[in-house]
C-alpha atoms as a PDB file:
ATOM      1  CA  UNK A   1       0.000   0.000   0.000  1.00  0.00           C
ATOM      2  CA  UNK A   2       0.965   3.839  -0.716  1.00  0.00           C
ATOM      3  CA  UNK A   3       1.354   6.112   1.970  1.00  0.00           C
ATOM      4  CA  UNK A   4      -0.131   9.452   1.102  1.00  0.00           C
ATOM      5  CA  UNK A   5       0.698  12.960   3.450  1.00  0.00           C
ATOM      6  CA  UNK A   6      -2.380  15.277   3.932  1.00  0.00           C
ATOM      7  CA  UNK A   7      -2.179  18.932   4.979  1.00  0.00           C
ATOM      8  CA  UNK A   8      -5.288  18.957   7.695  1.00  0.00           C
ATOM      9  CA  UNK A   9      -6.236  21.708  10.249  1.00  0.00           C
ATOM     10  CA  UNK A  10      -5.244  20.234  13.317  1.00  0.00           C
ATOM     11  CA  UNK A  11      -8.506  20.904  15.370  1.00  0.00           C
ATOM     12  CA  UNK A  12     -10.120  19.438  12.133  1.00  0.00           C
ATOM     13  CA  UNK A  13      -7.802  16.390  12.766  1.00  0.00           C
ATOM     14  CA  UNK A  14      -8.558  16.252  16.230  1.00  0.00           C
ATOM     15  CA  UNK A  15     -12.466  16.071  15.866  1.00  0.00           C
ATOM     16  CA  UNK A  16     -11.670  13.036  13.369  1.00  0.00           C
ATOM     17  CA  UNK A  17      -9.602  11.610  16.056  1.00  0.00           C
ATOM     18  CA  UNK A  18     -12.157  11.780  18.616  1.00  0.00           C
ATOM     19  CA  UNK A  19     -14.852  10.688  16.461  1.00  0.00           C
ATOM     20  CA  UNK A  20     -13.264   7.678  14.998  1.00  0.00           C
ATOM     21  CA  UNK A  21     -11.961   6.229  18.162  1.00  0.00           C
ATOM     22  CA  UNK A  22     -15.827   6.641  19.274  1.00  0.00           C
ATOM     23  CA  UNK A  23     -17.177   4.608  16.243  1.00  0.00           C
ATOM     24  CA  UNK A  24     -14.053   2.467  16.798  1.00  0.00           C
ATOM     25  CA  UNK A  25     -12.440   3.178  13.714  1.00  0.00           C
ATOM     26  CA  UNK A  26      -9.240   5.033  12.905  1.00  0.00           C
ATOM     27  CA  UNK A  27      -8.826   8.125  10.459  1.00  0.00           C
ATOM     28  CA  UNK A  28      -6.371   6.544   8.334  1.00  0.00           C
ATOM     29  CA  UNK A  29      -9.575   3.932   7.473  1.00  0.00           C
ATOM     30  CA  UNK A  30     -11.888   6.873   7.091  1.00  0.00           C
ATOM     31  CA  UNK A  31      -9.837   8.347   4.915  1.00  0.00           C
ATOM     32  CA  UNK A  32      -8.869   5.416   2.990  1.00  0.00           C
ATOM     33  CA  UNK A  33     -12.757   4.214   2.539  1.00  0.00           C
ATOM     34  CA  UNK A  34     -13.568   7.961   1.644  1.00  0.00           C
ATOM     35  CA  UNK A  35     -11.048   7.699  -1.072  1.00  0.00           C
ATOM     36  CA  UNK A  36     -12.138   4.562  -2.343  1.00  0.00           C
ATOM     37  CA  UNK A  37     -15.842   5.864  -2.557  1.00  0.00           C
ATOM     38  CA  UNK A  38     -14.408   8.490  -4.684  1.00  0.00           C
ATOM     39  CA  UNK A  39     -12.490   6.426  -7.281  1.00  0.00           C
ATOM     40  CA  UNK A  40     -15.262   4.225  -7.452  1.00  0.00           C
ATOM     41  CA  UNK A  41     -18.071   6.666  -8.455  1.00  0.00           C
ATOM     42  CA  UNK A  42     -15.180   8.449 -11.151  1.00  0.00           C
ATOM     43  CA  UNK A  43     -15.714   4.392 -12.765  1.00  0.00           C
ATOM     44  CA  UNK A  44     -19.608   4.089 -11.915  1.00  0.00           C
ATOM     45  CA  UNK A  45     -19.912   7.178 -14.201  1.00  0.00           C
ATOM     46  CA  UNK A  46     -17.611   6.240 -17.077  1.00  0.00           C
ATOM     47  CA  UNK A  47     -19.338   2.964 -17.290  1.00  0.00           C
ATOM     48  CA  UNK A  48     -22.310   4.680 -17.470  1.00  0.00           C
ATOM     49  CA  UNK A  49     -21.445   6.807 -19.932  1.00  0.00           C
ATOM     50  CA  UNK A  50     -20.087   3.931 -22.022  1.00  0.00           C
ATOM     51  CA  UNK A  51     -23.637   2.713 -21.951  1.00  0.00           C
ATOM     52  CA  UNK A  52     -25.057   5.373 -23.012  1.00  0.00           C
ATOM     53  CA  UNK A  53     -22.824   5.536 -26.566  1.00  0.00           C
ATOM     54  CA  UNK A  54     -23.513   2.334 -26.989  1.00  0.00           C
ATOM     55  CA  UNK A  55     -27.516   2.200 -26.530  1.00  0.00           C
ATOM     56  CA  UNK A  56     -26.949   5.131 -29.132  1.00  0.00           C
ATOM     57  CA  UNK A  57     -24.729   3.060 -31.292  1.00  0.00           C
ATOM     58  CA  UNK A  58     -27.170   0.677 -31.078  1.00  0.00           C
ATOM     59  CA  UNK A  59     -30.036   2.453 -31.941  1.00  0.00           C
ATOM     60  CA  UNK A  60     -31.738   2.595 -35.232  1.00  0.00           C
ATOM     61  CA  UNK A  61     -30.030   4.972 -38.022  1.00  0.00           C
ATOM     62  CA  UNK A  62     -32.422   8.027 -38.242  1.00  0.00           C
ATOM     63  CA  UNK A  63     -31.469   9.157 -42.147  1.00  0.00           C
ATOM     64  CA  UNK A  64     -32.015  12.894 -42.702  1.00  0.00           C
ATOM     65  CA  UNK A  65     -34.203  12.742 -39.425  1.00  0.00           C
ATOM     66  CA  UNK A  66     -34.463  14.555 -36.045  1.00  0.00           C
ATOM     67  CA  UNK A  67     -34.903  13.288 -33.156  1.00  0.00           C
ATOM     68  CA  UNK A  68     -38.600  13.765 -32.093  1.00  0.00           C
ATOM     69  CA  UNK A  69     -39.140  16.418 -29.057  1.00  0.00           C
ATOM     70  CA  UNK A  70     -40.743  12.863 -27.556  1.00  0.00           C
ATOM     71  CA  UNK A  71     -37.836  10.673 -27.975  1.00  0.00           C
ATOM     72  CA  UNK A  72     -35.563  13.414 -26.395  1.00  0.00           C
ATOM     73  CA  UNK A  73     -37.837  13.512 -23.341  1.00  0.00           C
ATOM     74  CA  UNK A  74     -37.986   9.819 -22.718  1.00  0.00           C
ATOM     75  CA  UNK A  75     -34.380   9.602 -23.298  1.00  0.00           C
ATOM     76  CA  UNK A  76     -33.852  12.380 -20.641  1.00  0.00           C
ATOM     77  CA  UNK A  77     -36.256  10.842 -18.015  1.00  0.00           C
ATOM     78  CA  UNK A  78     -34.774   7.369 -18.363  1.00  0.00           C
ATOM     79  CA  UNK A  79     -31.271   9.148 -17.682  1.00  0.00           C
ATOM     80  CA  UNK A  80     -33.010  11.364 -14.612  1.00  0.00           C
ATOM     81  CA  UNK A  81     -34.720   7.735 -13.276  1.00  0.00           C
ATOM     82  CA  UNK A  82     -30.708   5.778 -13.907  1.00  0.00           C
ATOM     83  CA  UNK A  83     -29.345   8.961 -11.277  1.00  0.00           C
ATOM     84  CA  UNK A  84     -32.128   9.025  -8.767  1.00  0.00           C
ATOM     85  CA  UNK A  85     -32.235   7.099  -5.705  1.00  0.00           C
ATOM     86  CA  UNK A  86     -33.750   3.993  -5.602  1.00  0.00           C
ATOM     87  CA  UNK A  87     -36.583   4.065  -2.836  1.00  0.00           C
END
Protein backbone atom coordinates (compact mmCIF):
# COMPACT_ATOMS: atom_id res chain seq x y z
CA UNK A 1 0.00 0.00 0.00
CA UNK A 2 0.96 3.84 -0.72
CA UNK A 3 1.35 6.11 1.97
CA UNK A 4 -0.13 9.45 1.10
CA UNK A 5 0.70 12.96 3.45
CA UNK A 6 -2.38 15.28 3.93
CA UNK A 7 -2.18 18.93 4.98
CA UNK A 8 -5.29 18.96 7.69
CA UNK A 9 -6.24 21.71 10.25
CA UNK A 10 -5.24 20.23 13.32
CA UNK A 11 -8.51 20.90 15.37
CA UNK A 12 -10.12 19.44 12.13
CA UNK A 13 -7.80 16.39 12.77
CA UNK A 14 -8.56 16.25 16.23
CA UNK A 15 -12.47 16.07 15.87
CA UNK A 16 -11.67 13.04 13.37
CA UNK A 17 -9.60 11.61 16.06
CA UNK A 18 -12.16 11.78 18.62
CA UNK A 19 -14.85 10.69 16.46
CA UNK A 20 -13.26 7.68 15.00
CA UNK A 21 -11.96 6.23 18.16
CA UNK A 22 -15.83 6.64 19.27
CA UNK A 23 -17.18 4.61 16.24
CA UNK A 24 -14.05 2.47 16.80
CA UNK A 25 -12.44 3.18 13.71
CA UNK A 26 -9.24 5.03 12.91
CA UNK A 27 -8.83 8.12 10.46
CA UNK A 28 -6.37 6.54 8.33
CA UNK A 29 -9.57 3.93 7.47
CA UNK A 30 -11.89 6.87 7.09
CA UNK A 31 -9.84 8.35 4.91
CA UNK A 32 -8.87 5.42 2.99
CA UNK A 33 -12.76 4.21 2.54
CA UNK A 34 -13.57 7.96 1.64
CA UNK A 35 -11.05 7.70 -1.07
CA UNK A 36 -12.14 4.56 -2.34
CA UNK A 37 -15.84 5.86 -2.56
CA UNK A 38 -14.41 8.49 -4.68
CA UNK A 39 -12.49 6.43 -7.28
CA UNK A 40 -15.26 4.23 -7.45
CA UNK A 41 -18.07 6.67 -8.46
CA UNK A 42 -15.18 8.45 -11.15
CA UNK A 43 -15.71 4.39 -12.76
CA UNK A 44 -19.61 4.09 -11.91
CA UNK A 45 -19.91 7.18 -14.20
CA UNK A 46 -17.61 6.24 -17.08
CA UNK A 47 -19.34 2.96 -17.29
CA UNK A 48 -22.31 4.68 -17.47
CA UNK A 49 -21.45 6.81 -19.93
CA UNK A 50 -20.09 3.93 -22.02
CA UNK A 51 -23.64 2.71 -21.95
CA UNK A 52 -25.06 5.37 -23.01
CA UNK A 53 -22.82 5.54 -26.57
CA UNK A 54 -23.51 2.33 -26.99
CA UNK A 55 -27.52 2.20 -26.53
CA UNK A 56 -26.95 5.13 -29.13
CA UNK A 57 -24.73 3.06 -31.29
CA UNK A 58 -27.17 0.68 -31.08
CA UNK A 59 -30.04 2.45 -31.94
CA UNK A 60 -31.74 2.60 -35.23
CA UNK A 61 -30.03 4.97 -38.02
CA UNK A 62 -32.42 8.03 -38.24
CA UNK A 63 -31.47 9.16 -42.15
CA UNK A 64 -32.02 12.89 -42.70
CA UNK A 65 -34.20 12.74 -39.43
CA UNK A 66 -34.46 14.55 -36.05
CA UNK A 67 -34.90 13.29 -33.16
CA UNK A 68 -38.60 13.76 -32.09
CA UNK A 69 -39.14 16.42 -29.06
CA UNK A 70 -40.74 12.86 -27.56
CA UNK A 71 -37.84 10.67 -27.97
CA UNK A 72 -35.56 13.41 -26.40
CA UNK A 73 -37.84 13.51 -23.34
CA UNK A 74 -37.99 9.82 -22.72
CA UNK A 75 -34.38 9.60 -23.30
CA UNK A 76 -33.85 12.38 -20.64
CA UNK A 77 -36.26 10.84 -18.02
CA UNK A 78 -34.77 7.37 -18.36
CA UNK A 79 -31.27 9.15 -17.68
CA UNK A 80 -33.01 11.36 -14.61
CA UNK A 81 -34.72 7.74 -13.28
CA UNK A 82 -30.71 5.78 -13.91
CA UNK A 83 -29.35 8.96 -11.28
CA UNK A 84 -32.13 9.03 -8.77
CA UNK A 85 -32.24 7.10 -5.71
CA UNK A 86 -33.75 3.99 -5.60
CA UNK A 87 -36.58 4.07 -2.84
Amino acid sequence: MANVTLSIDESLLQAARVRAIKEGTSVNEICRRAIEVYARRQDDRLARYRELLARVDAAPAMKGKRLGKESREELYEALLAERSPRR
